[in-house]
Protein backbone atom coordinates (compact mmCIF):
# COMPACT_ATOMS: atom_id res chain seq x y z
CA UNK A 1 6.39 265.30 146.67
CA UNK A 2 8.30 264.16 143.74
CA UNK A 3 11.49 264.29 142.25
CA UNK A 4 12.00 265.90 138.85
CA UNK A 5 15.17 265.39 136.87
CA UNK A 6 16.11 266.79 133.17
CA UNK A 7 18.35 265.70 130.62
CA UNK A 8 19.40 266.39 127.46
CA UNK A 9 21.38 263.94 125.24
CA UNK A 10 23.01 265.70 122.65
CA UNK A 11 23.32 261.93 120.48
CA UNK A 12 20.09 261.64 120.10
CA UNK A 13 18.35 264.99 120.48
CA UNK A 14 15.94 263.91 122.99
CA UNK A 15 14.97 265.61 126.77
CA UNK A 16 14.37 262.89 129.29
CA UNK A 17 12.48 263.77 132.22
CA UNK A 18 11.96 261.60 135.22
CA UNK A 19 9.31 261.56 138.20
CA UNK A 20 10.24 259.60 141.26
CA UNK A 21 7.59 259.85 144.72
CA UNK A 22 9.96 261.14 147.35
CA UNK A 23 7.25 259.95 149.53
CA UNK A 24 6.97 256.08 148.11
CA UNK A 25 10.65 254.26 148.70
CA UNK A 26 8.93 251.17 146.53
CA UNK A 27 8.29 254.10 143.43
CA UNK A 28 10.01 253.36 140.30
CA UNK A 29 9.22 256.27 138.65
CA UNK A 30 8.02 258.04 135.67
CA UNK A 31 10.21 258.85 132.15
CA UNK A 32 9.07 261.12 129.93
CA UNK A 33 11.62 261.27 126.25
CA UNK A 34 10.63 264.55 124.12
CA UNK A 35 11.64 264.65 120.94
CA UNK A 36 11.47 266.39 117.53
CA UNK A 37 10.23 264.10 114.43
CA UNK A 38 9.67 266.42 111.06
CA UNK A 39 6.77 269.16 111.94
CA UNK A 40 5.78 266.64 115.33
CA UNK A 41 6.93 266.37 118.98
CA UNK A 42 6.71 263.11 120.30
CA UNK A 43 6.03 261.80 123.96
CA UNK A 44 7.10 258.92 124.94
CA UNK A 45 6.19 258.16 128.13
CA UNK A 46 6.82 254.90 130.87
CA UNK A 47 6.00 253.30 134.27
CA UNK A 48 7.46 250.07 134.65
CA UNK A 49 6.12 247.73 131.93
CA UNK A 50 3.96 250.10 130.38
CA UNK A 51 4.86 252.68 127.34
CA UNK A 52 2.57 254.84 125.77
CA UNK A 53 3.23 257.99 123.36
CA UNK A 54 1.17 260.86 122.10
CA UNK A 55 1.79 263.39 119.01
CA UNK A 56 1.56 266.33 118.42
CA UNK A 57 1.56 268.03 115.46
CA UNK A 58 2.77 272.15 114.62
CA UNK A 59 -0.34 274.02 113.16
């Protein structure tokens, strides 16, 4: 089971959504920052020490 948390900062324009295993006390977590870049939304996403992001583009 996991945790799933939204939020919106108005700042920067950008949804944050984080994972956490209810069932895994040693589980940092997932983050997952949506945002809006020109005609592209961009996913950032990170575990720990590793970041990756993926684009994608309005047809």
């Amino acid at each position: 089971m996991h945790k799933i948390t939204f939020n919106f900062d108005d700042a920067t324009d950008t949804l944050k959504e984080t994972h956490v295993r209810m069932d895994d006390p040693n589980d940092k977590g997932e983050t997952y920052y949506y945002t809006i870049e020109g005609d592209e939304l961009l996913l950032k996403m990170a575990n720990d020490k590793v970041t990756c992001r993926r684009f994608f583009k309005r047809e």
